[in-house]
C-alpha atoms as a PDB file:
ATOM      1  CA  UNK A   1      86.557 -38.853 179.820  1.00  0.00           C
ATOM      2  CA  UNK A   2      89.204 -38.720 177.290  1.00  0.00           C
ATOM      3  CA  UNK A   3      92.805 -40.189 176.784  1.00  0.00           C
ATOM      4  CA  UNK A   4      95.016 -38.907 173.860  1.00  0.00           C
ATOM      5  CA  UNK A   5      96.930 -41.601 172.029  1.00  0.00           C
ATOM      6  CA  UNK A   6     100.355 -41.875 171.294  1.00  0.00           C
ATOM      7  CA  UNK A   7     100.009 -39.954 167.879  1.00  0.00           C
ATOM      8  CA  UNK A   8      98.517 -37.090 169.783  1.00  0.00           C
ATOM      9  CA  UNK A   9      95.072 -37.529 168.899  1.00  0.00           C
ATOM     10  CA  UNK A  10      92.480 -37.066 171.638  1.00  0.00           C
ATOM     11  CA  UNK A  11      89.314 -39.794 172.163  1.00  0.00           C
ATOM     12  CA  UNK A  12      86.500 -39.956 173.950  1.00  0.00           C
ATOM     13  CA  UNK A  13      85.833 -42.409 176.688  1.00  0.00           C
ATOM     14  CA  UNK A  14      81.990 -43.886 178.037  1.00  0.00           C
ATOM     15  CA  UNK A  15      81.271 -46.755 179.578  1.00  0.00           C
ATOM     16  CA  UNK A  16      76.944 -46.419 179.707  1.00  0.00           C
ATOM     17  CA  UNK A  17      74.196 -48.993 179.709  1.00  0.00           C
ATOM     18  CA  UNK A  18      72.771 -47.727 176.390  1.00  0.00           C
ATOM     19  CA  UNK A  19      76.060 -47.680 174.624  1.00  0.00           C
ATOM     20  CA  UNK A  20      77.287 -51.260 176.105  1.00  0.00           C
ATOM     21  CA  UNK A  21      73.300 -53.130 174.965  1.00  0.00           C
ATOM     22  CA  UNK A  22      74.901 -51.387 171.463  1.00  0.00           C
ATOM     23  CA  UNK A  23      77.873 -52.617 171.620  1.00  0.00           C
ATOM     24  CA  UNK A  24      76.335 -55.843 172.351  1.00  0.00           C
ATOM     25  CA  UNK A  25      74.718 -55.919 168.947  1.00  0.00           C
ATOM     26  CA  UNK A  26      77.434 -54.603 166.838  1.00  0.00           C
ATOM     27  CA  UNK A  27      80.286 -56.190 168.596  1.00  0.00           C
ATOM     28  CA  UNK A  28      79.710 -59.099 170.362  1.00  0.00           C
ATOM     29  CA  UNK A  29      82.914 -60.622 171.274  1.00  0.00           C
ATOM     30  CA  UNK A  30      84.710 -57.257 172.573  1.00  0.00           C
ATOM     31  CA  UNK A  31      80.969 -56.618 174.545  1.00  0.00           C
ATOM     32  CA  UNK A  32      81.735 -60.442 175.944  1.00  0.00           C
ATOM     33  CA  UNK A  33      85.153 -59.724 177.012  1.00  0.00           C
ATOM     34  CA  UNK A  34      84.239 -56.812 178.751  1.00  0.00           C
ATOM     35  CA  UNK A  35      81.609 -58.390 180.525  1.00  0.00           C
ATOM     36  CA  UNK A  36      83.691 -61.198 181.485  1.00  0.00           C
ATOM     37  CA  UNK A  37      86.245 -58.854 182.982  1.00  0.00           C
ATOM     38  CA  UNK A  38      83.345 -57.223 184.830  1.00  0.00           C
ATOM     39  CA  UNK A  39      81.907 -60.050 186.087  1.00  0.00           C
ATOM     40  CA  UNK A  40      85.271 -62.221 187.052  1.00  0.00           C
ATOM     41  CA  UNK A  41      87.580 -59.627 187.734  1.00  0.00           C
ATOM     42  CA  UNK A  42      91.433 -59.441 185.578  1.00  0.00           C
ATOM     43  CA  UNK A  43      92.854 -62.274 185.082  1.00  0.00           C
ATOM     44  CA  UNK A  44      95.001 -60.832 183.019  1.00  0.00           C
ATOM     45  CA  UNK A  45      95.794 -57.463 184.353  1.00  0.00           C
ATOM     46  CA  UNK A  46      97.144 -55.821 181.384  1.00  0.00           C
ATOM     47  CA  UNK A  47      94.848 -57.579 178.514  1.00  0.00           C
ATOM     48  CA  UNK A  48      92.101 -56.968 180.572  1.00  0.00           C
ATOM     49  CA  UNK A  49      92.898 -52.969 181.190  1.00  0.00           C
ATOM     50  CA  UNK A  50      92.959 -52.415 177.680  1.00  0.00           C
ATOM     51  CA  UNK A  51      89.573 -54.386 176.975  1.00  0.00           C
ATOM     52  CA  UNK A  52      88.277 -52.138 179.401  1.00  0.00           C
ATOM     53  CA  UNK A  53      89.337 -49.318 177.835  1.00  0.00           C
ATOM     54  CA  UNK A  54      88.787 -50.644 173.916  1.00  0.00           C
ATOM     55  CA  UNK A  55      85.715 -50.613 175.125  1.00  0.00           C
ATOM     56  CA  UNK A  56      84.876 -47.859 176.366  1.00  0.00           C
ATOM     57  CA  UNK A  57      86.603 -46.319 172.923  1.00  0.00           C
ATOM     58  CA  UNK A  58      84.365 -48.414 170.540  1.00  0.00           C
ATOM     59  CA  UNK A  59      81.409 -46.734 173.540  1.00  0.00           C
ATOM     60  CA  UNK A  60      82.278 -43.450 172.834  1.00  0.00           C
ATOM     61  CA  UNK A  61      82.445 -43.975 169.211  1.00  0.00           C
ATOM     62  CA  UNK A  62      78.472 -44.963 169.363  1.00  0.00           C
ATOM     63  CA  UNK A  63      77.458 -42.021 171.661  1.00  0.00           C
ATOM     64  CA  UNK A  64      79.017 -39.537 168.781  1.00  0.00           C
ATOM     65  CA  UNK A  65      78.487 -41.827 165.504  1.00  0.00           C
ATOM     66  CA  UNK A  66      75.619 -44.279 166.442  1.00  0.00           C
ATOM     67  CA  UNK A  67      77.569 -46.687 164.750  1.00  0.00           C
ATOM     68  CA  UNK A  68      80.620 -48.292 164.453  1.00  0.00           C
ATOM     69  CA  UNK A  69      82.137 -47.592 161.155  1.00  0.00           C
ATOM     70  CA  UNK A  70      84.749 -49.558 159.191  1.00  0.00           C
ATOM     71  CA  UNK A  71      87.606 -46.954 159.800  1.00  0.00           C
ATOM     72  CA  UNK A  72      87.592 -47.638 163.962  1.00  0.00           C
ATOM     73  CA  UNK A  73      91.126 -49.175 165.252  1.00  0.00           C
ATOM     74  CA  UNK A  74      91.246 -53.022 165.968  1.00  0.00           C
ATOM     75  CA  UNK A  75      92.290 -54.249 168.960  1.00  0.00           C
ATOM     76  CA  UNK A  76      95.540 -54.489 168.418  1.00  0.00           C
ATOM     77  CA  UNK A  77      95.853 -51.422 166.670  1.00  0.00           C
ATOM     78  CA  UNK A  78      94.293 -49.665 169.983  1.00  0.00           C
ATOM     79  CA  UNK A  79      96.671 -51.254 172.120  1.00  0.00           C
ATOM     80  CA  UNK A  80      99.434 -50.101 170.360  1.00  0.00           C
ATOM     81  CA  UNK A  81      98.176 -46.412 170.058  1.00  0.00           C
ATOM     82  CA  UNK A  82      98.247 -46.128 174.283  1.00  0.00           C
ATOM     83  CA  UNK A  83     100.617 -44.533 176.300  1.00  0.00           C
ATOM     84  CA  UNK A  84     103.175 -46.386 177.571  1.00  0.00           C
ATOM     85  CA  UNK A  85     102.294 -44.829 181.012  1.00  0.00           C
ATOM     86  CA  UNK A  86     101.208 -48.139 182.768  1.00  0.00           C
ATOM     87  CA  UNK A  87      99.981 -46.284 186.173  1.00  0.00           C
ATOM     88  CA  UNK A  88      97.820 -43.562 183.935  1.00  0.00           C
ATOM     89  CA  UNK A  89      96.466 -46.385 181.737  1.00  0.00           C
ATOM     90  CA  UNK A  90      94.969 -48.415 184.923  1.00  0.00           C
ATOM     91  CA  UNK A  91      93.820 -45.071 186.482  1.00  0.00           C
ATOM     92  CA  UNK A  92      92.219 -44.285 183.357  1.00  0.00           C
ATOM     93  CA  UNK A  93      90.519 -48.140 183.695  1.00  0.00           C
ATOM     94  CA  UNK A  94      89.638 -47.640 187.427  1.00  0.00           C
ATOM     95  CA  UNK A  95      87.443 -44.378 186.241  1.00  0.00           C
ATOM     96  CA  UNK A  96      85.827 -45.486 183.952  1.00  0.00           C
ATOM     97  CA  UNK A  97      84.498 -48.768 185.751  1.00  0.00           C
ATOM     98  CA  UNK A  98      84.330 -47.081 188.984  1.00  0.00           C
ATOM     99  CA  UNK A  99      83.554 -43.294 188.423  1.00  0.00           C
ATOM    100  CA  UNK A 100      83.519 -40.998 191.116  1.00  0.00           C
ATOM    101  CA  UNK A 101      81.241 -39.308 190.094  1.00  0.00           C
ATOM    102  CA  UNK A 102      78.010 -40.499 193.173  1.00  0.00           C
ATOM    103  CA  UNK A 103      74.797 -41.095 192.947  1.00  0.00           C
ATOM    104  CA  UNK A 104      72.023 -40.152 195.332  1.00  0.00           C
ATOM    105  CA  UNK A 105      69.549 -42.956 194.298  1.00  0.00           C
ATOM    106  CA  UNK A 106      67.341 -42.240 197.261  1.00  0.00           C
ATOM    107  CA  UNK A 107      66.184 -38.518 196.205  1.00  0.00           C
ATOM    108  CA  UNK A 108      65.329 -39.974 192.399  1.00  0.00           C
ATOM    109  CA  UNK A 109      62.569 -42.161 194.053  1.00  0.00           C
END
């Protein structure tokens, strides 16, 4: 999945379990917050969004890099790189932590 920021420039989006243990390692607190999100639900809907989505950034900067490099945005910097489009940014959230994309789990056993 992709999103293209406010400067035009298009990123790519992944939320996997193999990218997130990674993420784990190399950045704990944003893996935390994401988990916490997960687990809890929003508590603050538009924080939370974007964590969801920072994540899934700093995600698909491991698939293609294997690593987090210096030059990545912040937080902040992410945040203020979105769209203003509320409705596509929480669509783009809903994907990624609900894809619907289905599995048939019973015909891989």
């Amino acid at each position: 999945m992709n999103i293209v920021l406010e400067n035009g420039e298009k990123i790519n989006l992944t939320l996997n379990f193999g990218r997130l243990l990674q993420l784990k390692k190399e950045n704990k607190p944003i893996y935390e917050k994401y988990n916490k999100v997960l687990a809890n639900g929003a508590k603050d809907v538009i924080e939370d969004t974007i964590i969801v989505i920072y994540t899934a950034y700093l995600c698909g900067i491991l698939e293609k890099d294997k690593v987090l490099k210096d030059n990545i945005l912040s937080f902040e910097q992410f945040a203020e790189a979105l769209p203003p489009n509320f409705v596509e940014i929480n669509n783009i959230c809903q994907e990624l932590i609900t894809p619907k994309k289905k599995m048939d789990l019973e015909s891989r056993s």
